[in-house]
PDB file of N, CA and C in Angstrom:
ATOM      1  N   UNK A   1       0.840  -1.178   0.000  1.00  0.00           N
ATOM      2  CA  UNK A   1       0.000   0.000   0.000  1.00  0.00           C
ATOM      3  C   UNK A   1       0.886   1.243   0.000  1.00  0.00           C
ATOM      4  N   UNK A   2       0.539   2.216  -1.414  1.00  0.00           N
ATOM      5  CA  UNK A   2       1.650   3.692  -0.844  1.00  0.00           C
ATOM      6  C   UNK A   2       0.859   4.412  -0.075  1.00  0.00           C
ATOM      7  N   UNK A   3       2.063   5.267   0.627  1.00  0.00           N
ATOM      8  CA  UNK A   3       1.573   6.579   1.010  1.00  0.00           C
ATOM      9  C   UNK A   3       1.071   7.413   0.783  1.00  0.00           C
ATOM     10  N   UNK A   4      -0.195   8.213   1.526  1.00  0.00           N
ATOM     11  CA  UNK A   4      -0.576   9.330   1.430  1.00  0.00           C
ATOM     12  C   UNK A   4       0.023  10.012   0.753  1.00  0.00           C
ATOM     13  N   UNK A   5       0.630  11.089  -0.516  1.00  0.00           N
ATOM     14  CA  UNK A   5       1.346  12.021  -0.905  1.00  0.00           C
ATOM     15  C   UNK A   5       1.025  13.355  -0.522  1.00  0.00           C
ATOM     16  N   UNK A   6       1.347  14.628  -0.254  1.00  0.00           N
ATOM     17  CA  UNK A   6       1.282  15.744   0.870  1.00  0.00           C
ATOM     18  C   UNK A   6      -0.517  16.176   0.431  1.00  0.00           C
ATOM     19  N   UNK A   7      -0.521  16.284  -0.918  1.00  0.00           N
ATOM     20  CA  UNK A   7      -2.127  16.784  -1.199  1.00  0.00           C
ATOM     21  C   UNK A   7      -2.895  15.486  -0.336  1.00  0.00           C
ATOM     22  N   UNK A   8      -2.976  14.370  -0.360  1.00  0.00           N
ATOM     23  CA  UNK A   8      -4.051  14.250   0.185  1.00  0.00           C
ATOM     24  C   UNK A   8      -3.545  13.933   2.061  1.00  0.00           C
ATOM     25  N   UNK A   9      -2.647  14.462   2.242  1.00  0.00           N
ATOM     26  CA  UNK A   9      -2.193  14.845   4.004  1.00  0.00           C
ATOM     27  C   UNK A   9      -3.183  15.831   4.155  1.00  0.00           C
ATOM     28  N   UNK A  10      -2.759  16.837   3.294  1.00  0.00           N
ATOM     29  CA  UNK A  10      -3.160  18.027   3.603  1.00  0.00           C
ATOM     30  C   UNK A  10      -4.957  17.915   3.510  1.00  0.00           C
ATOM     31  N   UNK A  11      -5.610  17.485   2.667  1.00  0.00           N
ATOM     32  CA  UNK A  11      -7.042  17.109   2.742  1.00  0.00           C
ATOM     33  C   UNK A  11      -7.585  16.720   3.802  1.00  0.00           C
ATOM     34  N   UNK A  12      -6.823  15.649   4.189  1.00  0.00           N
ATOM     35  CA  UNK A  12      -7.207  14.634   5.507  1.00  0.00           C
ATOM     36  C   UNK A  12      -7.238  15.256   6.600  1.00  0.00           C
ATOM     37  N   UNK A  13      -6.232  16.467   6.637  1.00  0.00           N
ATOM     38  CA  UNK A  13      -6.128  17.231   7.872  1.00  0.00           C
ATOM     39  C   UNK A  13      -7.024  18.662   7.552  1.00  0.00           C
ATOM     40  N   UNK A  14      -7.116  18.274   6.699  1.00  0.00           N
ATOM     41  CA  UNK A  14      -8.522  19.547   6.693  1.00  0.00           C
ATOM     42  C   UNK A  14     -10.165  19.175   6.904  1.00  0.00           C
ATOM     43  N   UNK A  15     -10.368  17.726   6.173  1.00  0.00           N
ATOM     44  CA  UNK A  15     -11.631  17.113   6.270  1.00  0.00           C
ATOM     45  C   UNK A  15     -11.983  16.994   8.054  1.00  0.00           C
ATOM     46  N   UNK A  16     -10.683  17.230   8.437  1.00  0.00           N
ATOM     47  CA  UNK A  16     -11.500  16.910  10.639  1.00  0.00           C
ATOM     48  C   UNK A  16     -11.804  18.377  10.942  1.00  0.00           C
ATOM     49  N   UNK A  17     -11.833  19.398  10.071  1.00  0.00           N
ATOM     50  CA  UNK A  17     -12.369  20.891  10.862  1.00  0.00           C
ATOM     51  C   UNK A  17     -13.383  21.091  10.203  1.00  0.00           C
ATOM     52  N   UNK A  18     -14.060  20.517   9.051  1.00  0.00           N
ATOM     53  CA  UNK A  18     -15.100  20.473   8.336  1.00  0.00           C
ATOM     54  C   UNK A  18     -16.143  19.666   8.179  1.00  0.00           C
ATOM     55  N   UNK A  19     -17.190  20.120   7.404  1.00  0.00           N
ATOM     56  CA  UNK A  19     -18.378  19.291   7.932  1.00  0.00           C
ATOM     57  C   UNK A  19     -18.530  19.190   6.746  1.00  0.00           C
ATOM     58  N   UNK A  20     -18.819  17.768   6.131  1.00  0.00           N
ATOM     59  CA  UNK A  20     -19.428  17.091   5.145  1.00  0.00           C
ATOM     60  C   UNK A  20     -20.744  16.619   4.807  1.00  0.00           C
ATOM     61  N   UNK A  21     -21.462  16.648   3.706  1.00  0.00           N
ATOM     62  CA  UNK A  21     -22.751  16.603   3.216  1.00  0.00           C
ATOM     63  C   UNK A  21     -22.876  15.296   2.081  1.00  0.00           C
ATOM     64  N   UNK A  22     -23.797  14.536   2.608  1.00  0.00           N
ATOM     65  CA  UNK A  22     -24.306  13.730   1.298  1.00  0.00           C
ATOM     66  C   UNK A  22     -25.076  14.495   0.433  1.00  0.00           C
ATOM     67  N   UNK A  23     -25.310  14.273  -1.001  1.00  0.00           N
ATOM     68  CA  UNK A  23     -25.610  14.400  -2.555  1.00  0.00           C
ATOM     69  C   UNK A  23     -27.227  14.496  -2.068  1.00  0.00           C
ATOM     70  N   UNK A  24     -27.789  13.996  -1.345  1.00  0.00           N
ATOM     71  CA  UNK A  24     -29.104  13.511  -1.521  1.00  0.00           C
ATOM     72  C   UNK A  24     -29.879  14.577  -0.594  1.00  0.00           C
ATOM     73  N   UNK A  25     -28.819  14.817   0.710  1.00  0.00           N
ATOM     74  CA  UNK A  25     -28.714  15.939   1.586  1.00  0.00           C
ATOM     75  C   UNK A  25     -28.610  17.351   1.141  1.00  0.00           C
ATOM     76  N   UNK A  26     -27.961  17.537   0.153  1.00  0.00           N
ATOM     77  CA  UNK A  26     -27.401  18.791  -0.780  1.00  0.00           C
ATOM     78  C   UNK A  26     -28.099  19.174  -1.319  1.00  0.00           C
ATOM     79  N   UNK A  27     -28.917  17.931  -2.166  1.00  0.00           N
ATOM     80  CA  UNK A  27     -29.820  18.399  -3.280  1.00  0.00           C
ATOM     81  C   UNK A  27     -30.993  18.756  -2.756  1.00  0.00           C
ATOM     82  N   UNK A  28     -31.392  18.288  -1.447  1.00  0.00           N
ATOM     83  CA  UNK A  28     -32.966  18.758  -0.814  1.00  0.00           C
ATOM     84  C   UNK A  28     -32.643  20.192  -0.126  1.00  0.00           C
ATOM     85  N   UNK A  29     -31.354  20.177   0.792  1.00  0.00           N
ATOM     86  CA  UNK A  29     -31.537  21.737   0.885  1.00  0.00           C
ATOM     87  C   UNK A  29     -31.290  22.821   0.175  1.00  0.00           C
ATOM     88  N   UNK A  30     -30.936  22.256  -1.127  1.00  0.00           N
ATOM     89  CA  UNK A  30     -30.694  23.383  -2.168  1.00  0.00           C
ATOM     90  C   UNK A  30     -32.012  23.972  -2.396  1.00  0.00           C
ATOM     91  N   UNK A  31     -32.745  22.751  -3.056  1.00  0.00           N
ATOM     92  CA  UNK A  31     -34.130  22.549  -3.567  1.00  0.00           C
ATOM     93  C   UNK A  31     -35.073  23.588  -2.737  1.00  0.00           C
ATOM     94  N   UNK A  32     -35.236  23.231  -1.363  1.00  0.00           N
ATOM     95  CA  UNK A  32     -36.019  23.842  -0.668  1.00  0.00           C
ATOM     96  C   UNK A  32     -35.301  25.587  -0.241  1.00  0.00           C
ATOM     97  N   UNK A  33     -34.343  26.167  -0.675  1.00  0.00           N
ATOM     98  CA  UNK A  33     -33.830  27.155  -1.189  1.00  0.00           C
ATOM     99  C   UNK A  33     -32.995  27.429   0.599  1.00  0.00           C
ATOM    100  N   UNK A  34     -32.492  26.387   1.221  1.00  0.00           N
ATOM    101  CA  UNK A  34     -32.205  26.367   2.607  1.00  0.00           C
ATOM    102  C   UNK A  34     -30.417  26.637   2.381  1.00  0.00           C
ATOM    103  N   UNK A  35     -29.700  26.757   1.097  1.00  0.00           N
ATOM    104  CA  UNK A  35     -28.039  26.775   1.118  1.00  0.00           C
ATOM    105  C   UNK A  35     -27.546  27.147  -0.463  1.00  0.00           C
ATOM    106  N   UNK A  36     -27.169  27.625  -0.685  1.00  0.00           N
ATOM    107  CA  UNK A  36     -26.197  27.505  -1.926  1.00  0.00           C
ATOM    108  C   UNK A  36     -25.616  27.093  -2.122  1.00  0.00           C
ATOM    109  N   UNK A  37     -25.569  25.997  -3.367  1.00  0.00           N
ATOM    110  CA  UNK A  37     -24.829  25.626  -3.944  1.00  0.00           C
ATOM    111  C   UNK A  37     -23.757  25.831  -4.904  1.00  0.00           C
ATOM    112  N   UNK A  38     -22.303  26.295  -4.218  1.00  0.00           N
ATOM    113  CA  UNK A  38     -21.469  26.542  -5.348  1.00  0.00           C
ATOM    114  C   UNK A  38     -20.182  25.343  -5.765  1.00  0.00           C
ATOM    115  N   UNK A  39     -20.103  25.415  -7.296  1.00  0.00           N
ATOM    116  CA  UNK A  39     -19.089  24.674  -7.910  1.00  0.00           C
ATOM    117  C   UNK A  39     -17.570  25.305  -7.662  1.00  0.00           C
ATOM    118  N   UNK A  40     -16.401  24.615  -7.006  1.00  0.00           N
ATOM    119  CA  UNK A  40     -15.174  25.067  -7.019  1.00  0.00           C
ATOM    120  C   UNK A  40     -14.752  25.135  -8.247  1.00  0.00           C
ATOM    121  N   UNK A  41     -14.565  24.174  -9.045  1.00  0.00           N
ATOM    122  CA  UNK A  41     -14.048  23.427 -10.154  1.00  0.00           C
ATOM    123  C   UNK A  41     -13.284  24.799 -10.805  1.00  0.00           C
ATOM    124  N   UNK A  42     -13.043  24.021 -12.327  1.00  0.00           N
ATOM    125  CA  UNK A  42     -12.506  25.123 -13.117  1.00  0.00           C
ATOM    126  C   UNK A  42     -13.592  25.215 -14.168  1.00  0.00           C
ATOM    127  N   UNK A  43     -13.705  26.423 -14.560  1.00  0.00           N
ATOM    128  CA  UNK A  43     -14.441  26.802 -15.737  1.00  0.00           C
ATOM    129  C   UNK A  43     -14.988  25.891 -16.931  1.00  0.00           C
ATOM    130  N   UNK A  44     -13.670  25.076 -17.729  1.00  0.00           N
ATOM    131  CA  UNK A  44     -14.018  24.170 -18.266  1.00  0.00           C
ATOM    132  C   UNK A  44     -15.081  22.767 -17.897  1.00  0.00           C
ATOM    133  N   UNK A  45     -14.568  22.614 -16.447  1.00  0.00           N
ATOM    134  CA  UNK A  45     -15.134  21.879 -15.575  1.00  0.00           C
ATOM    135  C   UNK A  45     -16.632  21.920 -15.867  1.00  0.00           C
ATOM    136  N   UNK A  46     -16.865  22.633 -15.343  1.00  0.00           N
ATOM    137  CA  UNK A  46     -17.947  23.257 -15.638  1.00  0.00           C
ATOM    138  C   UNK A  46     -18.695  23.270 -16.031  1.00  0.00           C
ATOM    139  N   UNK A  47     -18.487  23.752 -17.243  1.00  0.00           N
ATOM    140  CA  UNK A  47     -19.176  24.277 -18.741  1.00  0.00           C
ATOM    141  C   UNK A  47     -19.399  22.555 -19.069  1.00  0.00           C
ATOM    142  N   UNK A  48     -18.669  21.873 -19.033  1.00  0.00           N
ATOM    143  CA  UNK A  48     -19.356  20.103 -19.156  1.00  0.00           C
ATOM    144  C   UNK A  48     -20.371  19.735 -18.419  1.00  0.00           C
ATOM    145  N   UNK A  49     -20.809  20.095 -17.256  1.00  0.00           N
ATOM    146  CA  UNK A  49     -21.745  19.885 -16.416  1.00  0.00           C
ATOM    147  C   UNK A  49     -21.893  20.045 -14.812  1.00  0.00           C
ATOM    148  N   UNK A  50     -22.387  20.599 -14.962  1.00  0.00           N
ATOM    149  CA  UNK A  50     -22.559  20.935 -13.090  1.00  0.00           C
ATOM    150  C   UNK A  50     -23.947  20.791 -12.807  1.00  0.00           C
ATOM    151  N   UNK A  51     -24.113  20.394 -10.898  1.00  0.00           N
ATOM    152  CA  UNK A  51     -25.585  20.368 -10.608  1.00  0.00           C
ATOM    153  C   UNK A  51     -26.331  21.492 -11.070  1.00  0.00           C
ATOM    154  N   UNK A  52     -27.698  21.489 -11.027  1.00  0.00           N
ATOM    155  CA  UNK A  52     -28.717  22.044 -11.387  1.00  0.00           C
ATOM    156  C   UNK A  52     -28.614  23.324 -10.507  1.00  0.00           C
ATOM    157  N   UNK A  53     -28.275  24.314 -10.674  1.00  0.00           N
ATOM    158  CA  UNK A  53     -28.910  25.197 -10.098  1.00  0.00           C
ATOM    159  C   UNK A  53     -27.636  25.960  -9.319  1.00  0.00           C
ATOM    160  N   UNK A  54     -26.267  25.247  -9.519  1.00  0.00           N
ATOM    161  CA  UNK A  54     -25.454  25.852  -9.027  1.00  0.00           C
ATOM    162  C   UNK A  54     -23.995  27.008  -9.708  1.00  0.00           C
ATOM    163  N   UNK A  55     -24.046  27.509  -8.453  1.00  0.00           N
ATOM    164  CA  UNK A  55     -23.243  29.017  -8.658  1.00  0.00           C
ATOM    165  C   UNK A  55     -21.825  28.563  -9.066  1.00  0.00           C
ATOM    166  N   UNK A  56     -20.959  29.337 -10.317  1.00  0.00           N
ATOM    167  CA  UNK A  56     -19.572  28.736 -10.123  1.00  0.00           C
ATOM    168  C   UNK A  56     -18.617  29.875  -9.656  1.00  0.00           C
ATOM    169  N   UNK A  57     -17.715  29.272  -8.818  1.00  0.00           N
ATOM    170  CA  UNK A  57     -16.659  30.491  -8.205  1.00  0.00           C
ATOM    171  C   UNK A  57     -15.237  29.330  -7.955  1.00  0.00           C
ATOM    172  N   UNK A  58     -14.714  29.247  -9.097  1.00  0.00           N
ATOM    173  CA  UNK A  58     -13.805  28.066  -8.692  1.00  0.00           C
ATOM    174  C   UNK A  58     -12.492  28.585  -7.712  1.00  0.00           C
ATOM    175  N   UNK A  59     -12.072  27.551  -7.152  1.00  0.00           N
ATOM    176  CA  UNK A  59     -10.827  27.397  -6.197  1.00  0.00           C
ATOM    177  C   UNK A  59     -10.673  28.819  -6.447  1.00  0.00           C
ATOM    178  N   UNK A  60      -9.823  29.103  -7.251  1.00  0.00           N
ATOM    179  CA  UNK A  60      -8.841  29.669  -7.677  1.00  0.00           C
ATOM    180  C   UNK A  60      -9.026  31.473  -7.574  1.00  0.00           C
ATOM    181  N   UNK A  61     -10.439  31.613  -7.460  1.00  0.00           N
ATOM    182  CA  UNK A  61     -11.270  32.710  -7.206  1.00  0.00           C
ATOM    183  C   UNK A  61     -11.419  33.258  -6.175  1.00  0.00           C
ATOM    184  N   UNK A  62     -12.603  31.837  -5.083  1.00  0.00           N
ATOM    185  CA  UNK A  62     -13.783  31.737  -4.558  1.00  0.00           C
ATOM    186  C   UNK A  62     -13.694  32.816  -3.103  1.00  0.00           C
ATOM    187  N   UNK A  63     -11.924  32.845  -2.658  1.00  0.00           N
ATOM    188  CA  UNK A  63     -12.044  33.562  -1.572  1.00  0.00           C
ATOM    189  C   UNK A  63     -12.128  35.170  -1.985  1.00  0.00           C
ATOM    190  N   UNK A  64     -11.852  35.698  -3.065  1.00  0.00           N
ATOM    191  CA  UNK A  64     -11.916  37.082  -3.631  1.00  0.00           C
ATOM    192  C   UNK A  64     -13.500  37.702  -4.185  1.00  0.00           C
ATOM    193  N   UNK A  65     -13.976  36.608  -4.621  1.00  0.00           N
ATOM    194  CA  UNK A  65     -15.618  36.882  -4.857  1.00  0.00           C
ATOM    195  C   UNK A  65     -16.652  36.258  -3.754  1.00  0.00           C
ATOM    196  N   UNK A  66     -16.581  35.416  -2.890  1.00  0.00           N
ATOM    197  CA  UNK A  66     -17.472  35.187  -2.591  1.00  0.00           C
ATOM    198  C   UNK A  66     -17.735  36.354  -1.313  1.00  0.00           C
ATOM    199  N   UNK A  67     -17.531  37.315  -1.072  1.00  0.00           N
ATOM    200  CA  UNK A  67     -17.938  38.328  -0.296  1.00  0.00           C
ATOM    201  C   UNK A  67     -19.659  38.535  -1.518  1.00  0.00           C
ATOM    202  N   UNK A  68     -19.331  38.664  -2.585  1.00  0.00           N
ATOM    203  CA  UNK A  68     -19.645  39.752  -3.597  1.00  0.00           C
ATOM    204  C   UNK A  68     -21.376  38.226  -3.558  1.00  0.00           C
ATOM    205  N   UNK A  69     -20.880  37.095  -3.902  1.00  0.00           N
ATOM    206  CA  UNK A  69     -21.769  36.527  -4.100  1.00  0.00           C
ATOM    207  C   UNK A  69     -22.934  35.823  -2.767  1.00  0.00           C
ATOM    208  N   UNK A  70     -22.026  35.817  -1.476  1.00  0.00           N
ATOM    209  CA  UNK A  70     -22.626  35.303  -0.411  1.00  0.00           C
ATOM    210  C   UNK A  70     -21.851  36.505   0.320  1.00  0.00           C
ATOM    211  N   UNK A  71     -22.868  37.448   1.003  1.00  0.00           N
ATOM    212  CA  UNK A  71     -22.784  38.524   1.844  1.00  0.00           C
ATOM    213  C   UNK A  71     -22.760  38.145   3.214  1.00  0.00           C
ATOM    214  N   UNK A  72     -23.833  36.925   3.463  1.00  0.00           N
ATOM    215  CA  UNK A  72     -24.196  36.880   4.570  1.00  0.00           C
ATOM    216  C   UNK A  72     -23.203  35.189   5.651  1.00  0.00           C
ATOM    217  N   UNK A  73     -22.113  35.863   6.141  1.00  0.00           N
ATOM    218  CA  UNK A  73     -21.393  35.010   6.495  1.00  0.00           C
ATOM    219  C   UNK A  73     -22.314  33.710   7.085  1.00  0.00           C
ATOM    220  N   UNK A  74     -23.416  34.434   7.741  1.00  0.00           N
ATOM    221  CA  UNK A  74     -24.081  32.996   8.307  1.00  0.00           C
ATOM    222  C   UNK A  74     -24.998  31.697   7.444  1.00  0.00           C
ATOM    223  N   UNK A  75     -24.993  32.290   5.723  1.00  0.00           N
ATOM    224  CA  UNK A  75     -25.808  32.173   4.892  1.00  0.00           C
ATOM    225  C   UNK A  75     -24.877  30.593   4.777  1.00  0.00           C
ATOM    226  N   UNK A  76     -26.353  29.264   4.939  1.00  0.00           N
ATOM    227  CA  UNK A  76     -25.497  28.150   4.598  1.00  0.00           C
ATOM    228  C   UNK A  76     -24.857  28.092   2.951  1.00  0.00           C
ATOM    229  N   UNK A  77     -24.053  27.612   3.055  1.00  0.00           N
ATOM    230  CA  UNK A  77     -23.295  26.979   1.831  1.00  0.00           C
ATOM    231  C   UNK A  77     -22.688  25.607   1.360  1.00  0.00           C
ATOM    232  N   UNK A  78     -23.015  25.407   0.198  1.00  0.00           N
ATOM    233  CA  UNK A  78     -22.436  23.642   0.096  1.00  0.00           C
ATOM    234  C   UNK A  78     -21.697  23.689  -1.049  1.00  0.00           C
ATOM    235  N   UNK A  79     -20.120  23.133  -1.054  1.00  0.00           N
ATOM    236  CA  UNK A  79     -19.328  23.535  -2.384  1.00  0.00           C
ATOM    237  C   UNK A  79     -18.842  22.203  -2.380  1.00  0.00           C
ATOM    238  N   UNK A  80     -18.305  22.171  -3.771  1.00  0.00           N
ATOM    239  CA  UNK A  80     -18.552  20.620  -4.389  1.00  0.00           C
ATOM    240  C   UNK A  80     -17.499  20.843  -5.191  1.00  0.00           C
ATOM    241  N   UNK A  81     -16.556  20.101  -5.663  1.00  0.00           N
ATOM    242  CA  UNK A  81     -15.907  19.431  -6.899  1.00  0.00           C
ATOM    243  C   UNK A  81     -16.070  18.457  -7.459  1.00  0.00           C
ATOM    244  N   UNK A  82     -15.275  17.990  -7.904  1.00  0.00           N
ATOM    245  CA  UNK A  82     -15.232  17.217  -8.944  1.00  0.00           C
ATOM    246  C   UNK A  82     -15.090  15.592  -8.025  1.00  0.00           C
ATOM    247  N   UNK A  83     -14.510  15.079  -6.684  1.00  0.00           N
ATOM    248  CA  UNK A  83     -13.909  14.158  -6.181  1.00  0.00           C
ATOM    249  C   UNK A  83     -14.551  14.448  -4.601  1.00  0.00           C
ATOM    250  N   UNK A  84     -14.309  15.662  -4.202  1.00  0.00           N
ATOM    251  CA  UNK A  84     -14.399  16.150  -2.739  1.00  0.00           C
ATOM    252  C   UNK A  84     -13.256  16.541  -1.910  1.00  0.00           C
ATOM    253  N   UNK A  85     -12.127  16.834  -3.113  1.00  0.00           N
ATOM    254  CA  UNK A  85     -10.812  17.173  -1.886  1.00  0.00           C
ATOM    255  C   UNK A  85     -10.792  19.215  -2.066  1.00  0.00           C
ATOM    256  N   UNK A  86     -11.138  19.426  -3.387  1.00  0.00           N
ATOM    257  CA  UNK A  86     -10.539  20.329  -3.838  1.00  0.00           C
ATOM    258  C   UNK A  86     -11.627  21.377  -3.057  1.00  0.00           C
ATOM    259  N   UNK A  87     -13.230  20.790  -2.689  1.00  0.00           N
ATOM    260  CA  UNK A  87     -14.130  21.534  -2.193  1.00  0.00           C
ATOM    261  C   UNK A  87     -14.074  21.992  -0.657  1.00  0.00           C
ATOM    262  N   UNK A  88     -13.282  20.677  -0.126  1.00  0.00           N
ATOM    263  CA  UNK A  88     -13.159  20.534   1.104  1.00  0.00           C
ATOM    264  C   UNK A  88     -11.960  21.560   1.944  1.00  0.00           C
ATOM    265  N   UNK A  89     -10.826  21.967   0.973  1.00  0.00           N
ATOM    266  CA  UNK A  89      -9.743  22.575   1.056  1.00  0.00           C
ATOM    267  C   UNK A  89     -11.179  24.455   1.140  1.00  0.00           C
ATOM    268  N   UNK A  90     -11.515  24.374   0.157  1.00  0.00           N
ATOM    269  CA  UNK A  90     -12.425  25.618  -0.139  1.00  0.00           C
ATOM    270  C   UNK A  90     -13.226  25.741   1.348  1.00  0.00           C
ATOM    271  N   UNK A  91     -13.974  25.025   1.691  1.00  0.00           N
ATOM    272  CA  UNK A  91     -15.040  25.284   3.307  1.00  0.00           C
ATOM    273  C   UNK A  91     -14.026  25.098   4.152  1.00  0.00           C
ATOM    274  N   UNK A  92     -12.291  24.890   4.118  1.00  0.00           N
ATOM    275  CA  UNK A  92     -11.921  25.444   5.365  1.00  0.00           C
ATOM    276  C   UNK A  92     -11.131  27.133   5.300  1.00  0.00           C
ATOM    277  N   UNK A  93     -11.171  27.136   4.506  1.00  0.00           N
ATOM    278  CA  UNK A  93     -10.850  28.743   3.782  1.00  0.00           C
ATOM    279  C   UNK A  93     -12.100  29.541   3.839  1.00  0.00           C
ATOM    280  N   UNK A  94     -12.865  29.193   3.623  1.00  0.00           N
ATOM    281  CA  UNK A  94     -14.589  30.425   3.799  1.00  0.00           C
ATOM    282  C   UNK A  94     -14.506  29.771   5.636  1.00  0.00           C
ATOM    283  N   UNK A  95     -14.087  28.995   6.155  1.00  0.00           N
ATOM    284  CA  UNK A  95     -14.276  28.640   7.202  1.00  0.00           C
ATOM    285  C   UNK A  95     -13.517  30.300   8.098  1.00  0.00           C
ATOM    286  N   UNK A  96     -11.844  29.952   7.603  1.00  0.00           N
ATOM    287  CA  UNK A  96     -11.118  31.002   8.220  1.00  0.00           C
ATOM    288  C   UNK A  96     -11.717  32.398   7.954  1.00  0.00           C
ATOM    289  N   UNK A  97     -12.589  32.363   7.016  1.00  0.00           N
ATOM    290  CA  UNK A  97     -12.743  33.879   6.527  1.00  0.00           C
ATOM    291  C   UNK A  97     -13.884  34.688   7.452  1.00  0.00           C
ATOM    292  N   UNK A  98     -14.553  33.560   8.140  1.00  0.00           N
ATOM    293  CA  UNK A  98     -15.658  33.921   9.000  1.00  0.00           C
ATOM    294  C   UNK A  98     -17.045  33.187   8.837  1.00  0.00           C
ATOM    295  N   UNK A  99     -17.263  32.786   7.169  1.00  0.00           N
ATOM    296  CA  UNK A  99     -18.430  31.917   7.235  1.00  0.00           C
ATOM    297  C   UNK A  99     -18.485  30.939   8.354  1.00  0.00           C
ATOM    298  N   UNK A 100     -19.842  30.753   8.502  1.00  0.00           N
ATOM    299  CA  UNK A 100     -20.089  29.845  10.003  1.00  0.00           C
ATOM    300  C   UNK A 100     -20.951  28.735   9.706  1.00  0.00           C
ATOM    301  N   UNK A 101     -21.546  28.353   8.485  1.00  0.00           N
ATOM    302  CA  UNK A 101     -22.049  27.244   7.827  1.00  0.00           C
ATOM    303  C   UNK A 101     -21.752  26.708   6.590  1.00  0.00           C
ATOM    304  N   UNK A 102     -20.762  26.076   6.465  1.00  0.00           N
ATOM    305  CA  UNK A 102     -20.445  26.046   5.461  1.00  0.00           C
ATOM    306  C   UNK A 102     -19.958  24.552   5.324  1.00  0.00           C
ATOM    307  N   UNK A 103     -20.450  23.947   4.090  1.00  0.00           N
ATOM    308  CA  UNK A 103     -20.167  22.310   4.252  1.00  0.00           C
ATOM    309  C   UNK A 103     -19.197  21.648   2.837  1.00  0.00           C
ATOM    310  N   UNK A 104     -18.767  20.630   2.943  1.00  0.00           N
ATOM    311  CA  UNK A 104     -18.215  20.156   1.567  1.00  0.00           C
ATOM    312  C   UNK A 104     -18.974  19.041   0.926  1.00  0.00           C
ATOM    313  N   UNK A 105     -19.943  18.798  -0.004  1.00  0.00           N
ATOM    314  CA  UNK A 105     -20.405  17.843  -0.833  1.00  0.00           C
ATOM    315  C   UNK A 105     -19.602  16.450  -0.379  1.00  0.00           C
ATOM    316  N   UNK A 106     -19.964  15.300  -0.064  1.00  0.00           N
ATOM    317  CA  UNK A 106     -19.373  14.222  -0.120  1.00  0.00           C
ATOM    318  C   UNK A 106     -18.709  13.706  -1.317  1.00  0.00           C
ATOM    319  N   UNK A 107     -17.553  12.762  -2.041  1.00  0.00           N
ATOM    320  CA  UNK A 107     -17.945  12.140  -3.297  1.00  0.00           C
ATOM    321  C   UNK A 107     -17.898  13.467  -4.182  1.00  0.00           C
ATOM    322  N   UNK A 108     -18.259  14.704  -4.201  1.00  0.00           N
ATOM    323  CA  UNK A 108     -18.047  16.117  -4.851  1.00  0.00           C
ATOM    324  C   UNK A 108     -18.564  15.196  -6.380  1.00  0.00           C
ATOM    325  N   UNK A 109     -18.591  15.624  -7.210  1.00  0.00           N
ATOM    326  CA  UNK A 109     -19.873  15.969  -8.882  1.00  0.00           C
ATOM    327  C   UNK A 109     -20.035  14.251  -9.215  1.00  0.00           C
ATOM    328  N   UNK A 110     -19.119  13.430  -8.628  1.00  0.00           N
ATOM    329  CA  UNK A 110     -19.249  11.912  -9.022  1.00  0.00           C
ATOM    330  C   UNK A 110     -20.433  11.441  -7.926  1.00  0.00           C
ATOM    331  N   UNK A 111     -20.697  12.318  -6.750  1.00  0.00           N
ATOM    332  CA  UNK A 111     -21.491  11.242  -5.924  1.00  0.00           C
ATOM    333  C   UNK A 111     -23.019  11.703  -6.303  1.00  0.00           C
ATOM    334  N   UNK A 112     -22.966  13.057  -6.890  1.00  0.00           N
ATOM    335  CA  UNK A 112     -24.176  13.480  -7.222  1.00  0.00           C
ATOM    336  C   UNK A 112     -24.298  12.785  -8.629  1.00  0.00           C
ATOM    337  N   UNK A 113     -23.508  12.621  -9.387  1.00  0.00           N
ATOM    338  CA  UNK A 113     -23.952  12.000 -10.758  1.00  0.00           C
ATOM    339  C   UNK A 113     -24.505  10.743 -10.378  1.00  0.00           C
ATOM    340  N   UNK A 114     -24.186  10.218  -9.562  1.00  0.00           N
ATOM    341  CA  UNK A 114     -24.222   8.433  -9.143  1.00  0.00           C
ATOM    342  C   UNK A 114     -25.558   8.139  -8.664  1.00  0.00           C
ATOM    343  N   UNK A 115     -25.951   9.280  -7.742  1.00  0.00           N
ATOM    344  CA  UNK A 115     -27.082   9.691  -6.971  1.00  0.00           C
ATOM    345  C   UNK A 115     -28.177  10.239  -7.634  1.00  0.00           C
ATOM    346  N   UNK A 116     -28.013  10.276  -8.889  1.00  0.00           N
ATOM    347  CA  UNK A 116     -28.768  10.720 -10.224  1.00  0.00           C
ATOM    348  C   UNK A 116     -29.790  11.867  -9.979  1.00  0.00           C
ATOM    349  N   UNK A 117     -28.777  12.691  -9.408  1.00  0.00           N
ATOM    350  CA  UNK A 117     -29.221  14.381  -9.170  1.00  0.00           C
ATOM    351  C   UNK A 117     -29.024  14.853 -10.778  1.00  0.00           C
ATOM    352  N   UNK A 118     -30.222  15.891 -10.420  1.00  0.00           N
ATOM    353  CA  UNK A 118     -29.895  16.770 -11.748  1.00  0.00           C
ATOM    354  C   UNK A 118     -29.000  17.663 -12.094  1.00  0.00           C
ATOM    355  N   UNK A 119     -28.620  17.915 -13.315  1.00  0.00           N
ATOM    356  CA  UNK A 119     -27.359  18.389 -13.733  1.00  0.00           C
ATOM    357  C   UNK A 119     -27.852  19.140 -14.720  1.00  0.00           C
ATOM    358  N   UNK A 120     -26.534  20.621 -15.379  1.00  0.00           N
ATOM    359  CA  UNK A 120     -27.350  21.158 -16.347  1.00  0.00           C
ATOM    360  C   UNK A 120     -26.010  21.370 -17.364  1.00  0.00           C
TER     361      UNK A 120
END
């Protein structure tokens, strides 16, 4: 069996200050308009398919705009990638920034595809 390599150290030690969400969980409080759903991913990412209804502000952005797009630090949020590492790194960063609900998609765009959530 190999080792962990530092990216997924660094995940692992981020997934214990964060709170994780199942697909099925995500998609009902989206639905019932209880969290936002935003995509980390990259643009291209993207533009191939993302859940139904969700906002994109990838990695690479998300801490410079999401003032602009989620005002309300207490406002829940659920961010998702592609796997679940890259989202999870993201809700402990809106974590430090002050948001106070903020979760990572389980499984991130594969557990919702699997879970045969809608996509657009």
């Amino acid at each position: 069996m190999t080792q962990p390599n530092r990216f997924q150290k660094l995940v692992a030690d981020v997934k214990q200050r964060i709170t994780e969400i199942p697909a099925e969980e995500a998609h009902q409080q989206t639905q019932r308009g209880e969290a936002v759903l935003v995509d980390v991913r990259e643009e291209a990412e993207f533009r191939q398919g993302h859940a139904a209804g969700a906002t994109h502000l990838s990695k690479g952005v998300i801490e410079v705009e999401i003032e602009d797009e989620v005002p309300d630090l207490s406002q829940p949020i659920i961010c998702y990638c592609g796997g679940g590492s890259r989202s999870a790194l993201v809700a402990d960063n809106l974590q430090k920034m002050g948001y106070t609900n903020v979760r990572s998609l389980a499984g991130g765009m594969r557990a919702w595809n699997e879970a045969g959530l809608p996509t657009q």
